[in-house]
PDB file of N, CA and C in Angstrom:
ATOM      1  N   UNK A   1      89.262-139.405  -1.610  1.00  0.00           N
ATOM      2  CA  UNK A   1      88.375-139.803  -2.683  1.00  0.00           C
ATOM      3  C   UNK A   1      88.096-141.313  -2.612  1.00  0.00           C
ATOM      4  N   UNK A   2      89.271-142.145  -2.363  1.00  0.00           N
ATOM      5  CA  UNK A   2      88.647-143.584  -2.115  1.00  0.00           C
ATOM      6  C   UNK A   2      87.455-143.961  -0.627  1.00  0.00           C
ATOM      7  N   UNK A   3      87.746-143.339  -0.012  1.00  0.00           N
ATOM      8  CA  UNK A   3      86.622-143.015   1.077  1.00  0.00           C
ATOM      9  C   UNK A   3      85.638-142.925   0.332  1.00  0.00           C
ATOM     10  N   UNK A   4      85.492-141.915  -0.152  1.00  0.00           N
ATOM     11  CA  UNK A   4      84.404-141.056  -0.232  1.00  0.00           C
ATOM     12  C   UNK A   4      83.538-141.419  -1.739  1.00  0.00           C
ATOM     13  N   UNK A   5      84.171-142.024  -2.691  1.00  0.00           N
ATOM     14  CA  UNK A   5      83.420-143.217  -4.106  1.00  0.00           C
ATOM     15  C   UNK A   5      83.945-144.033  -3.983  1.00  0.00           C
ATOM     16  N   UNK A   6      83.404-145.263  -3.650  1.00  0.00           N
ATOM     17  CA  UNK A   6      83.352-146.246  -4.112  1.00  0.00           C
ATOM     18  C   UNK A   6      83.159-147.355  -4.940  1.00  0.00           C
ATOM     19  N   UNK A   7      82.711-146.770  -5.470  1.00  0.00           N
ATOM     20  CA  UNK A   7      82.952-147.321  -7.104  1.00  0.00           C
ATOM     21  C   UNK A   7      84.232-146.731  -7.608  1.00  0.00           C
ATOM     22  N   UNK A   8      84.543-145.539  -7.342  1.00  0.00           N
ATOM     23  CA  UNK A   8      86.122-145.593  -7.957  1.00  0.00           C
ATOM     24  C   UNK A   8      87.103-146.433  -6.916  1.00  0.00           C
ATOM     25  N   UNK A   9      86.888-146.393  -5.647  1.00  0.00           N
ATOM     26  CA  UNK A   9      87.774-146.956  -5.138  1.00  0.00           C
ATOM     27  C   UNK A   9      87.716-148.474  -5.609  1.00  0.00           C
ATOM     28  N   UNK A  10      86.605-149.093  -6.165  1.00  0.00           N
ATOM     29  CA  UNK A  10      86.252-150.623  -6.697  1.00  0.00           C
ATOM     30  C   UNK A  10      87.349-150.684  -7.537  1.00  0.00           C
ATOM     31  N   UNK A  11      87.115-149.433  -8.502  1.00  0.00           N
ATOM     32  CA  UNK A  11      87.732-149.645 -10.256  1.00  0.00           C
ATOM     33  C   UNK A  11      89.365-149.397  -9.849  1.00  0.00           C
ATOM     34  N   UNK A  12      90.079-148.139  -9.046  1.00  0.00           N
ATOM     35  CA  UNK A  12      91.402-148.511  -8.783  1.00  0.00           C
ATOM     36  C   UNK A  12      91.829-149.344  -8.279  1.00  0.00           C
ATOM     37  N   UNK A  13      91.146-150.298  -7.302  1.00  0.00           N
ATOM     38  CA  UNK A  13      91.316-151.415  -6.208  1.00  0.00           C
ATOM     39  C   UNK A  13      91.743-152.737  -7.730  1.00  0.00           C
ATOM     40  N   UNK A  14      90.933-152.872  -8.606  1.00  0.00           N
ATOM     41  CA  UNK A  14      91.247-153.578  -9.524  1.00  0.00           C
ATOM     42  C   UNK A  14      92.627-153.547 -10.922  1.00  0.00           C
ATOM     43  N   UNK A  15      92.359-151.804 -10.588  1.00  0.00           N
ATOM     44  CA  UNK A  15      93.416-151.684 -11.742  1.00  0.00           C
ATOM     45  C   UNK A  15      95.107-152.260 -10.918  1.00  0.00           C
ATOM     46  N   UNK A  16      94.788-151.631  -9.682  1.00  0.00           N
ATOM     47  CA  UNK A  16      96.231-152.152  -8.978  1.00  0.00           C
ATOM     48  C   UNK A  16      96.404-153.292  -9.035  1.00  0.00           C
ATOM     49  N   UNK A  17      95.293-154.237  -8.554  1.00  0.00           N
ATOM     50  CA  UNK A  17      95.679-155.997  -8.340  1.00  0.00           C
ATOM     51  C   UNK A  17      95.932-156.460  -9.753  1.00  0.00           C
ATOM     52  N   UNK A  18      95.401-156.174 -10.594  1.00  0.00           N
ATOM     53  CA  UNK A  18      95.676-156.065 -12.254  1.00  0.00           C
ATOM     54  C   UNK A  18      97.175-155.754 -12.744  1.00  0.00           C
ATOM     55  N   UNK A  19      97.388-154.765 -12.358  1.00  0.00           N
ATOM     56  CA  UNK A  19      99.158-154.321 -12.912  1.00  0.00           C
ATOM     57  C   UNK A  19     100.220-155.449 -11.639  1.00  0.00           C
ATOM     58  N   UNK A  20      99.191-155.392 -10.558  1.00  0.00           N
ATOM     59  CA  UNK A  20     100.180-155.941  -9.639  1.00  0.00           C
ATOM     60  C   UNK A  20     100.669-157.872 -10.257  1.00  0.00           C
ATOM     61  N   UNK A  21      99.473-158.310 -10.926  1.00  0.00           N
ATOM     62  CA  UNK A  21      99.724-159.366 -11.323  1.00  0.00           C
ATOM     63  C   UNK A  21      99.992-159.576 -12.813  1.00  0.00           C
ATOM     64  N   UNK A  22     100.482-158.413 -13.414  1.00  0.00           N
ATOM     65  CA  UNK A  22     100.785-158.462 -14.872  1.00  0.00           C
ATOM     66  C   UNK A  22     102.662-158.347 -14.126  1.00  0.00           C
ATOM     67  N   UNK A  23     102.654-157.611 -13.337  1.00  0.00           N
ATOM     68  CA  UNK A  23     104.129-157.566 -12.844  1.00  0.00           C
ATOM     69  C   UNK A  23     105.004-158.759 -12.743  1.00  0.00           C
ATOM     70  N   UNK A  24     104.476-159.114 -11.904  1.00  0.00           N
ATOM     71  CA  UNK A  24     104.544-160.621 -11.495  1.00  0.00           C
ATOM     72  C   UNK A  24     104.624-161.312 -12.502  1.00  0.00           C
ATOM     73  N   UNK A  25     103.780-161.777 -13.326  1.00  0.00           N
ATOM     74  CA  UNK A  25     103.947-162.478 -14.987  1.00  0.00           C
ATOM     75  C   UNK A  25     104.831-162.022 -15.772  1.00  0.00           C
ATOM     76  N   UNK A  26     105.210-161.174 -15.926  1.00  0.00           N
ATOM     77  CA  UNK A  26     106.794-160.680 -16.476  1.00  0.00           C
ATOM     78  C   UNK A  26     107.620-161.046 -15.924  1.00  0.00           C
ATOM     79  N   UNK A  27     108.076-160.919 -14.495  1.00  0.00           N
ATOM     80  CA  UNK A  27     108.909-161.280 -13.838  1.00  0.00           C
ATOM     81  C   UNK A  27     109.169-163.170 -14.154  1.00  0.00           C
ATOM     82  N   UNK A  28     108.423-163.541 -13.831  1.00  0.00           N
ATOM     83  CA  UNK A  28     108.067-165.154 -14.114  1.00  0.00           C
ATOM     84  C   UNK A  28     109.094-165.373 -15.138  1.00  0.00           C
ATOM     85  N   UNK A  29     108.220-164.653 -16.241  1.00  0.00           N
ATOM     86  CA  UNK A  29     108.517-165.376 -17.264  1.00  0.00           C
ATOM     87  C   UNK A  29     110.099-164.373 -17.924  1.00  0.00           C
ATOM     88  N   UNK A  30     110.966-163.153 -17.291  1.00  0.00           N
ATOM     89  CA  UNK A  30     111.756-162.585 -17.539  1.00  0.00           C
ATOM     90  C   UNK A  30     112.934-163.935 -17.070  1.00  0.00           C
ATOM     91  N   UNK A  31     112.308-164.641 -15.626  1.00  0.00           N
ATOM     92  CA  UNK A  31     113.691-165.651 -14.991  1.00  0.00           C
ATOM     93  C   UNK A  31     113.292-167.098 -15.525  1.00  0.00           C
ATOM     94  N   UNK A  32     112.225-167.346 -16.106  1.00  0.00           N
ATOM     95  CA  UNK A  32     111.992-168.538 -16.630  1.00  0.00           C
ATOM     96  C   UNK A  32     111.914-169.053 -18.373  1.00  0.00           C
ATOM     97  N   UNK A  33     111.855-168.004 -18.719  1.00  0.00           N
ATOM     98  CA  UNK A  33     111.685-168.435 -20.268  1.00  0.00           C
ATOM     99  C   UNK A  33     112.795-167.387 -20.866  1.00  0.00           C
ATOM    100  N   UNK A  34     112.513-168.303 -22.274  1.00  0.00           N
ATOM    101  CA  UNK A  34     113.816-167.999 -23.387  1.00  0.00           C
ATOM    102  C   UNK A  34     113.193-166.354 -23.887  1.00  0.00           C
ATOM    103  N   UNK A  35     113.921-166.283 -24.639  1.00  0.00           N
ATOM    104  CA  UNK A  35     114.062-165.087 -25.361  1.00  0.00           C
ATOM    105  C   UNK A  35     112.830-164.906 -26.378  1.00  0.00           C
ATOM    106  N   UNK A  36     112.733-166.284 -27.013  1.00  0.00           N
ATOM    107  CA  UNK A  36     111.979-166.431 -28.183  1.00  0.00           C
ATOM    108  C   UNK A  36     110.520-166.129 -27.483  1.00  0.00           C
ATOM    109  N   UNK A  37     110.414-167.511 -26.243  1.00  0.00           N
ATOM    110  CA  UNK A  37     108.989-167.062 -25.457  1.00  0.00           C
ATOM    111  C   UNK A  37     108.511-165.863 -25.271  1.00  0.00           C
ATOM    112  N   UNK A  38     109.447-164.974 -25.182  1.00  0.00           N
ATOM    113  CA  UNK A  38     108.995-163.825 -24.222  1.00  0.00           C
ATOM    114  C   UNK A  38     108.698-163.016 -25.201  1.00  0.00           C
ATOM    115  N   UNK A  39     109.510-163.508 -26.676  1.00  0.00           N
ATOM    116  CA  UNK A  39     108.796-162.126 -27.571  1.00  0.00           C
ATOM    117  C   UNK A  39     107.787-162.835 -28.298  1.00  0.00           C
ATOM    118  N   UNK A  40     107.597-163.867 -27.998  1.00  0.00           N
ATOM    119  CA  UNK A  40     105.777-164.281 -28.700  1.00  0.00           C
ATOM    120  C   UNK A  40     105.056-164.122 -27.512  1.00  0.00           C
ATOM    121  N   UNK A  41     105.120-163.754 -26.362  1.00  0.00           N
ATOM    122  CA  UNK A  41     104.118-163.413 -25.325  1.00  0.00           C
ATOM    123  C   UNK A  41     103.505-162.150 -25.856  1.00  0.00           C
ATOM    124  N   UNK A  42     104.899-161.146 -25.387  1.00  0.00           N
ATOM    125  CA  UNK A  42     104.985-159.925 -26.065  1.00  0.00           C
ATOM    126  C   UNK A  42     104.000-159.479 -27.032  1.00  0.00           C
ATOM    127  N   UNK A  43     104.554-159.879 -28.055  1.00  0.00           N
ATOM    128  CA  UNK A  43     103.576-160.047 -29.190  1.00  0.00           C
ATOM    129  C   UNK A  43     102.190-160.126 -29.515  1.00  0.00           C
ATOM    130  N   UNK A  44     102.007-161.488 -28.727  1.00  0.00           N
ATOM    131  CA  UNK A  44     100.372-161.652 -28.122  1.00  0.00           C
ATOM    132  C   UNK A  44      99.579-161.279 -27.235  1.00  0.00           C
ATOM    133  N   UNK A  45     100.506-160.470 -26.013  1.00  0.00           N
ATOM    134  CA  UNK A  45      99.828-159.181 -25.346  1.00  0.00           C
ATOM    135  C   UNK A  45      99.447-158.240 -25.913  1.00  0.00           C
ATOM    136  N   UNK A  46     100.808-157.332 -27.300  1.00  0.00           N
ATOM    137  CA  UNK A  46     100.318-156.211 -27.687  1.00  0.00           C
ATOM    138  C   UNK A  46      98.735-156.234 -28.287  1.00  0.00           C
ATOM    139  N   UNK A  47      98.607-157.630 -29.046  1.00  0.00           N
ATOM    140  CA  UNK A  47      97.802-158.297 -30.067  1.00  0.00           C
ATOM    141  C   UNK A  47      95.956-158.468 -29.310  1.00  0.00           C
ATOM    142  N   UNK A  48      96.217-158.212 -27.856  1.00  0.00           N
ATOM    143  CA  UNK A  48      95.572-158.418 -27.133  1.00  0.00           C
ATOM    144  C   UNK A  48      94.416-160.422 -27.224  1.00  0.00           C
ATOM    145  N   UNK A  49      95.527-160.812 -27.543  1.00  0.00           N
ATOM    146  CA  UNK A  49      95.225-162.230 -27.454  1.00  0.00           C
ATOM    147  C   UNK A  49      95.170-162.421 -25.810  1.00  0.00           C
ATOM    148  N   UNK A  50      93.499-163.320 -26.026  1.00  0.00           N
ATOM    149  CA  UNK A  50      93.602-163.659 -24.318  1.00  0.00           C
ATOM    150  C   UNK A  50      92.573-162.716 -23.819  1.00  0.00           C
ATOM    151  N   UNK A  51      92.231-161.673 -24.344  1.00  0.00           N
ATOM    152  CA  UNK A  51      91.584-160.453 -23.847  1.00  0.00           C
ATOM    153  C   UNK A  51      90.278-160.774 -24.211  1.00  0.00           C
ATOM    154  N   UNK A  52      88.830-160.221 -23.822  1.00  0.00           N
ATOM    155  CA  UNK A  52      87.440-160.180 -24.065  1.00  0.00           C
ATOM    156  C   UNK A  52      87.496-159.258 -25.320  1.00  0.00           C
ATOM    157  N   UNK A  53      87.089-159.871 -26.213  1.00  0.00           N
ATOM    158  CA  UNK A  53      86.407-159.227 -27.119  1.00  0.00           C
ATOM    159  C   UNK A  53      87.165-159.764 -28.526  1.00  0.00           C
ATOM    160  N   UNK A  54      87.167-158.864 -29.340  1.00  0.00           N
ATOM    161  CA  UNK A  54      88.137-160.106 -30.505  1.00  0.00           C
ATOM    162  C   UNK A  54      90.131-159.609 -30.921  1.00  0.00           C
ATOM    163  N   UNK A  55      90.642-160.285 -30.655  1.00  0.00           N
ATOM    164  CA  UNK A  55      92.355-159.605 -30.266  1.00  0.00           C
ATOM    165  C   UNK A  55      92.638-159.339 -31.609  1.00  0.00           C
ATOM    166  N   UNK A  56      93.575-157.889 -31.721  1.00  0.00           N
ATOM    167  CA  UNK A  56      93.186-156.864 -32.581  1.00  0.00           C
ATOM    168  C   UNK A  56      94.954-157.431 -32.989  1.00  0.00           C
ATOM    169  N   UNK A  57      94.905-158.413 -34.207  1.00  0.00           N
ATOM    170  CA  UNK A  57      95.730-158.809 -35.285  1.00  0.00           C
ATOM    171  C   UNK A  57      96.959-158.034 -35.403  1.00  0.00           C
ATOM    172  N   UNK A  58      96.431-156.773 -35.669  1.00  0.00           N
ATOM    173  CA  UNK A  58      97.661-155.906 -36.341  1.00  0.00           C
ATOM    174  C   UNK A  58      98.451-154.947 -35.450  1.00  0.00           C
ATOM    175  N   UNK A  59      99.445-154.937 -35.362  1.00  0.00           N
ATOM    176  CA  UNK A  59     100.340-154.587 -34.505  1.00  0.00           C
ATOM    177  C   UNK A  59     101.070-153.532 -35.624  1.00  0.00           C
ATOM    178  N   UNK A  60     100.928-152.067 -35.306  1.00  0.00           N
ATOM    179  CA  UNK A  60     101.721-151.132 -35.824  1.00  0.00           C
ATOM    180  C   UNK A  60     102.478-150.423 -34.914  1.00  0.00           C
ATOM    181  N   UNK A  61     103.414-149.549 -35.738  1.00  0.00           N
ATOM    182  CA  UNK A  61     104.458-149.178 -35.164  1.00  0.00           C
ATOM    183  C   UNK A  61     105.450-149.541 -34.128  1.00  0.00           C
ATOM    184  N   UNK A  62     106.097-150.692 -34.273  1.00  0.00           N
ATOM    185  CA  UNK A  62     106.939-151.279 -33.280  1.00  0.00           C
ATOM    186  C   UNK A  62     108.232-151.897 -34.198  1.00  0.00           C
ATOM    187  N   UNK A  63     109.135-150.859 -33.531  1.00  0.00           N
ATOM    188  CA  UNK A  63     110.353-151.020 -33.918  1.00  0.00           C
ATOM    189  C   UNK A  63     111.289-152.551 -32.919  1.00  0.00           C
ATOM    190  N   UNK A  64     111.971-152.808 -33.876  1.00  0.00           N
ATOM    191  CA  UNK A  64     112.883-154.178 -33.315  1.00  0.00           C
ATOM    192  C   UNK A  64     113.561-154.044 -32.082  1.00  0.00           C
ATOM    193  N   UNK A  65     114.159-153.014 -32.097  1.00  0.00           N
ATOM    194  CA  UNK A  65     114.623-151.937 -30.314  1.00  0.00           C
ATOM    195  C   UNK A  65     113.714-151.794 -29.498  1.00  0.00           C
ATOM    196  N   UNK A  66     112.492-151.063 -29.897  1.00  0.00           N
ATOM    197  CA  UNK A  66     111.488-151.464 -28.787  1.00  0.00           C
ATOM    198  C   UNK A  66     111.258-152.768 -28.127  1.00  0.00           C
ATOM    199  N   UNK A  67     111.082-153.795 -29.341  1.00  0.00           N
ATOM    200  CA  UNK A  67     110.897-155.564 -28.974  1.00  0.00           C
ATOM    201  C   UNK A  67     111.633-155.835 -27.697  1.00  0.00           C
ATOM    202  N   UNK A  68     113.317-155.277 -28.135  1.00  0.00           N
ATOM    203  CA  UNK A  68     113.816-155.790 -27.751  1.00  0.00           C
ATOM    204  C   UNK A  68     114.378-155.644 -25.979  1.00  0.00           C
ATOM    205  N   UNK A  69     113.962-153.850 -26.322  1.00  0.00           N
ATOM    206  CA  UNK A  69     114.429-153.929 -24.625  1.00  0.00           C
ATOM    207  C   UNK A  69     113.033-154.214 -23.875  1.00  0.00           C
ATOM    208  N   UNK A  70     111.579-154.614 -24.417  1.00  0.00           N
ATOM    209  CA  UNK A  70     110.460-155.316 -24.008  1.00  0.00           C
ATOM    210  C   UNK A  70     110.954-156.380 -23.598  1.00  0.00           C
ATOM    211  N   UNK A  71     111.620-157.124 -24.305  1.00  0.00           N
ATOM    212  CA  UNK A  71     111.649-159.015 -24.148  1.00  0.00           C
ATOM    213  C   UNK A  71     112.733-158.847 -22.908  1.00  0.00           C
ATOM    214  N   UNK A  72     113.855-158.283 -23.359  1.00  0.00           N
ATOM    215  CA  UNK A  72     115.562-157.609 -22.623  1.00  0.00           C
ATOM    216  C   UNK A  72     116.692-158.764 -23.077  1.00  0.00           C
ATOM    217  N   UNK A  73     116.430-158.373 -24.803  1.00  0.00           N
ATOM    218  CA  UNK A  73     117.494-159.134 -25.310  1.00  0.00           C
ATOM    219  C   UNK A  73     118.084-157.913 -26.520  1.00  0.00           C
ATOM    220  N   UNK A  74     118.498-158.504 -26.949  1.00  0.00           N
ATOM    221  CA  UNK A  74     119.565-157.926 -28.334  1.00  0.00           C
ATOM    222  C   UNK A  74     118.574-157.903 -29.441  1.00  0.00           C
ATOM    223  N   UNK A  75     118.644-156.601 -30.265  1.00  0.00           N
ATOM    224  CA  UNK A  75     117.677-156.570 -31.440  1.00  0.00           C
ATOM    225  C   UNK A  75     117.999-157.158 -32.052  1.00  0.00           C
ATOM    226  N   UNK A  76     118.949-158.041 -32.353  1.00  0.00           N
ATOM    227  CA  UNK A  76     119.674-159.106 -33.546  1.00  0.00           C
ATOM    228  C   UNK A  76     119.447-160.257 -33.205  1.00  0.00           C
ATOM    229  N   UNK A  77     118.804-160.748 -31.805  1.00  0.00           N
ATOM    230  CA  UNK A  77     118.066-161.793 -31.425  1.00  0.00           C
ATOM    231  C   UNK A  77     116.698-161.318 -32.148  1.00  0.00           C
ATOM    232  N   UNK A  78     116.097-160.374 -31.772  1.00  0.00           N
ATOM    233  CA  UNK A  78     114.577-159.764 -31.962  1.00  0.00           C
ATOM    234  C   UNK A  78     114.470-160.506 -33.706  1.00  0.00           C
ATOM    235  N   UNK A  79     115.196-159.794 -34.696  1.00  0.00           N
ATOM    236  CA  UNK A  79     115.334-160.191 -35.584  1.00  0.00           C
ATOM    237  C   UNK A  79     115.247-161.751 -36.246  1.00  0.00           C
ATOM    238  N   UNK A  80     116.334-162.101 -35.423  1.00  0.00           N
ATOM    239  CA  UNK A  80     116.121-163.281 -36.015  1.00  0.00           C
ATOM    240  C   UNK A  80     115.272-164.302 -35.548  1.00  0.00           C
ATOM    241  N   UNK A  81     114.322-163.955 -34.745  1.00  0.00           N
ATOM    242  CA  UNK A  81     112.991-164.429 -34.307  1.00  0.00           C
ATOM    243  C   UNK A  81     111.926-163.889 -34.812  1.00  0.00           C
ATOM    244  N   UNK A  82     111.858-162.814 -35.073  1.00  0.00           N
ATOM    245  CA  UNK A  82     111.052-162.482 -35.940  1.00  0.00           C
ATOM    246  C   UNK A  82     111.017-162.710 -37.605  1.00  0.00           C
ATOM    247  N   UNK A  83     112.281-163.157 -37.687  1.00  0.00           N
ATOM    248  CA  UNK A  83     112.308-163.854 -38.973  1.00  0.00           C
ATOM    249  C   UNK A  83     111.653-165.692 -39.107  1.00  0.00           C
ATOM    250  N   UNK A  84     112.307-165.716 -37.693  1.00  0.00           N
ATOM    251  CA  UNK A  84     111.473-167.604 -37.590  1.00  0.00           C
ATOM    252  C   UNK A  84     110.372-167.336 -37.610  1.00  0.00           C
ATOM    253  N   UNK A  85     109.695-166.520 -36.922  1.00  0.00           N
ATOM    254  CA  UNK A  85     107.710-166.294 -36.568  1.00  0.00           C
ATOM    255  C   UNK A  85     107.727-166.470 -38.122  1.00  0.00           C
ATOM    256  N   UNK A  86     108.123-165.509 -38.924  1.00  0.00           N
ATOM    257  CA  UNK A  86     107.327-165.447 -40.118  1.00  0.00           C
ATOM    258  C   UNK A  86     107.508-166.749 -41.017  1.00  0.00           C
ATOM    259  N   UNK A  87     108.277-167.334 -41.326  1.00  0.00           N
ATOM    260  CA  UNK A  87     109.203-168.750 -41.878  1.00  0.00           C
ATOM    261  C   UNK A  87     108.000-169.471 -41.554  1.00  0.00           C
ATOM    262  N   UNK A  88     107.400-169.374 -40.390  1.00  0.00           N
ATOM    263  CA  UNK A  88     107.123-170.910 -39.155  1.00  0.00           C
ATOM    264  C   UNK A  88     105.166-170.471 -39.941  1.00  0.00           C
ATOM    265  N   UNK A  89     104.841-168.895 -40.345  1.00  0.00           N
ATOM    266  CA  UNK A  89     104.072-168.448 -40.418  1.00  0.00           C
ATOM    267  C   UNK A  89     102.682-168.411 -38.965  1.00  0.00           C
ATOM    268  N   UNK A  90     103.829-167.591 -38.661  1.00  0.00           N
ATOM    269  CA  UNK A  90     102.855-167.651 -36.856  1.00  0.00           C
ATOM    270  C   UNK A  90     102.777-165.765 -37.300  1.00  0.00           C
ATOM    271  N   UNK A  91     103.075-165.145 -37.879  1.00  0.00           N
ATOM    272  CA  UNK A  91     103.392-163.586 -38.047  1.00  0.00           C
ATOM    273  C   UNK A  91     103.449-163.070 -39.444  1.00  0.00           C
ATOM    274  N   UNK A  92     102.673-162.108 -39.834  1.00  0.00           N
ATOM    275  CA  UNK A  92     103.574-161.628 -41.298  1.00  0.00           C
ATOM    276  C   UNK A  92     103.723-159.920 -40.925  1.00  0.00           C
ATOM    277  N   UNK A  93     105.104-160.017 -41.617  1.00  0.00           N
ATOM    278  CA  UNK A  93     106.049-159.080 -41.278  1.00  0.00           C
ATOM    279  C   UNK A  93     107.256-158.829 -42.367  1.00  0.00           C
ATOM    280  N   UNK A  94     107.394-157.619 -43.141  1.00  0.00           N
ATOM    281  CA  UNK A  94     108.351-157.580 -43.493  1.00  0.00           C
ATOM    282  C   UNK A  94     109.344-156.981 -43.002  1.00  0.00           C
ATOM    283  N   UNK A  95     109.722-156.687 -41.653  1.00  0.00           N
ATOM    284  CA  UNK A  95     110.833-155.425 -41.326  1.00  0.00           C
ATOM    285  C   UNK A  95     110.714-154.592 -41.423  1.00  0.00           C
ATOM    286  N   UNK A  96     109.432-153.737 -42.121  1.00  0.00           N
ATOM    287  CA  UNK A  96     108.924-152.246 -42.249  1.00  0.00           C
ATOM    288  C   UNK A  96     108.422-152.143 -40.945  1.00  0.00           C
ATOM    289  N   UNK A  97     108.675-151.314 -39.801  1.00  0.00           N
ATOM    290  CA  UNK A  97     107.910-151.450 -38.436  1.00  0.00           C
ATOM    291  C   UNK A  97     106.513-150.399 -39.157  1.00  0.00           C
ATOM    292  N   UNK A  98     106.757-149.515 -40.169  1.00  0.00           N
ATOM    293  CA  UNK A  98     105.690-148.767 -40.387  1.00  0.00           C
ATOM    294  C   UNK A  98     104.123-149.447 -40.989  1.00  0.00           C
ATOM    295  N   UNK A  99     104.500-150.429 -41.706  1.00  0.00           N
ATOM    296  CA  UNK A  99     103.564-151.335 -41.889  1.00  0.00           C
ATOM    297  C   UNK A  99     102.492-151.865 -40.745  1.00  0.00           C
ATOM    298  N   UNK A 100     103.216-151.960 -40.084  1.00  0.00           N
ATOM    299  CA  UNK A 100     103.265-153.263 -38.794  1.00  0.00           C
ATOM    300  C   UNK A 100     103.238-154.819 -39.748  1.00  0.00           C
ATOM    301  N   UNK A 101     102.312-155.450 -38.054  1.00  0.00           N
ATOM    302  CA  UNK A 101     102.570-156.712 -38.278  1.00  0.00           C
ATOM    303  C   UNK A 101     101.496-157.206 -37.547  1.00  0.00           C
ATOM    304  N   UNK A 102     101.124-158.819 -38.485  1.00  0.00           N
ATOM    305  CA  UNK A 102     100.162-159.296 -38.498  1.00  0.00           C
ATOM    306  C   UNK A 102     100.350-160.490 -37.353  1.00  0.00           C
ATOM    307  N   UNK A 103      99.265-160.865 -36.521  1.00  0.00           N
ATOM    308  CA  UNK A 103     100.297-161.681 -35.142  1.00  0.00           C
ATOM    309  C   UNK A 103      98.797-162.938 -35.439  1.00  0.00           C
ATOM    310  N   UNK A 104      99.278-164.079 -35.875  1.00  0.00           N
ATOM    311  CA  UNK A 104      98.196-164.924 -35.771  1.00  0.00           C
ATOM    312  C   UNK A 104      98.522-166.097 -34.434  1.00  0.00           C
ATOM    313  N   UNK A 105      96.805-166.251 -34.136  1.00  0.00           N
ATOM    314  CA  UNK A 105      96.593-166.995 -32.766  1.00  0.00           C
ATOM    315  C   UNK A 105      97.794-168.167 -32.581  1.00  0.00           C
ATOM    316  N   UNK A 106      98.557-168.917 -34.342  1.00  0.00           N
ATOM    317  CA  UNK A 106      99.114-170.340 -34.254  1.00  0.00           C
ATOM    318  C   UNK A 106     100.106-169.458 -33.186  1.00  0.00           C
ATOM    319  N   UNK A 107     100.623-168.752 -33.096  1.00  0.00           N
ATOM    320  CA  UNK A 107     101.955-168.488 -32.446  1.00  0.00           C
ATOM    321  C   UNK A 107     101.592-168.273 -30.692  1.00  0.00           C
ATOM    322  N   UNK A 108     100.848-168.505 -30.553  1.00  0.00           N
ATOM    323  CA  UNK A 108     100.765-169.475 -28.805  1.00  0.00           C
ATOM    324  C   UNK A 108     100.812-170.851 -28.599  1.00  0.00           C
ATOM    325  N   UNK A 109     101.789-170.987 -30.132  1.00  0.00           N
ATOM    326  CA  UNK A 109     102.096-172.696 -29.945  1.00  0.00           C
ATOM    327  C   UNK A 109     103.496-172.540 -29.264  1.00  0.00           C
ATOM    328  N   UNK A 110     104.084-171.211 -29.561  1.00  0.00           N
ATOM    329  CA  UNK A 110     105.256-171.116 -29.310  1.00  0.00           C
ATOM    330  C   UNK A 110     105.750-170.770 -27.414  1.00  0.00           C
ATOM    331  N   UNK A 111     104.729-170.322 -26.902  1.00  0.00           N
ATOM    332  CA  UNK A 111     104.534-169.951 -25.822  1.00  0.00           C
ATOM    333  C   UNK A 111     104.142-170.850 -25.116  1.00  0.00           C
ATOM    334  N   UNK A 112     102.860-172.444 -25.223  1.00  0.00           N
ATOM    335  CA  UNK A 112     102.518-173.179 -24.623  1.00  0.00           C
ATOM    336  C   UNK A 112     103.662-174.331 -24.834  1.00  0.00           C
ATOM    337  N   UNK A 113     103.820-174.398 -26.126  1.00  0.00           N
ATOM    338  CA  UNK A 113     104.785-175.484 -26.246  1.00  0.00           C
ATOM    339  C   UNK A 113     106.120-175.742 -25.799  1.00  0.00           C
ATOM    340  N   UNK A 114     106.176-176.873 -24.849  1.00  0.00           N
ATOM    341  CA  UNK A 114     107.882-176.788 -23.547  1.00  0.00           C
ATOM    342  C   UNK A 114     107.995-178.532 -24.323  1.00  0.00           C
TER     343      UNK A 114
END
């Protein structure tokens, strides 16, 4: 089939170099950054900050366990970073994962800022 369309072979040819370099950016940032970084990346991936079109705020259903083996720390870290996001007001969140949670743009201060 990649023979034979090319245009699909275009669109998988991209989706691979795509995951292949989202891989890579995890990795990066799994041996280079803190805990905190990685769950405001996190965060602002699910949030699709960074993405074309307008990044979709609200983040539902995500439990602190999920966060946490995302980031690959301790949900009692997760926590108490997700308690600073909200303090710092980069996030609003009460601990209801059913609610969700609100992820505002300030919190790629937390990610750019070294």
């Amino acid at each position: 089939m990649l023979h034979d369309e090319p245009a699909f072979s275009e669109l998988f040819l991209a989706y691979l170099l795509a995951r292949n370099i989202r891989i890579q950016e995890d990795l990066v940032d799994q041996l280079f950054n803190s805990s905190e970084k990685r769950l405001a990346r996190v965060l602002l991936l699910m949030a699709h900050f960074g993405k074309e079109g307008k990044p979709e705020a609200v983040i539902t259903k995500v439990s602190q366990e999920m966060l946490a083996e995302m980031v690959g720390t301790t949900r009692s870290r997760i926590s108490f970073f997700m308690n600073k996001f909200r303090k710092l007001g980069f996030i609003e969140y009460d601990g209801d994962s059913h609610k969700g949670l609100n992820v505002h743009s300030s919190l790629l201060n937390v990610v750019l800022h070294d």
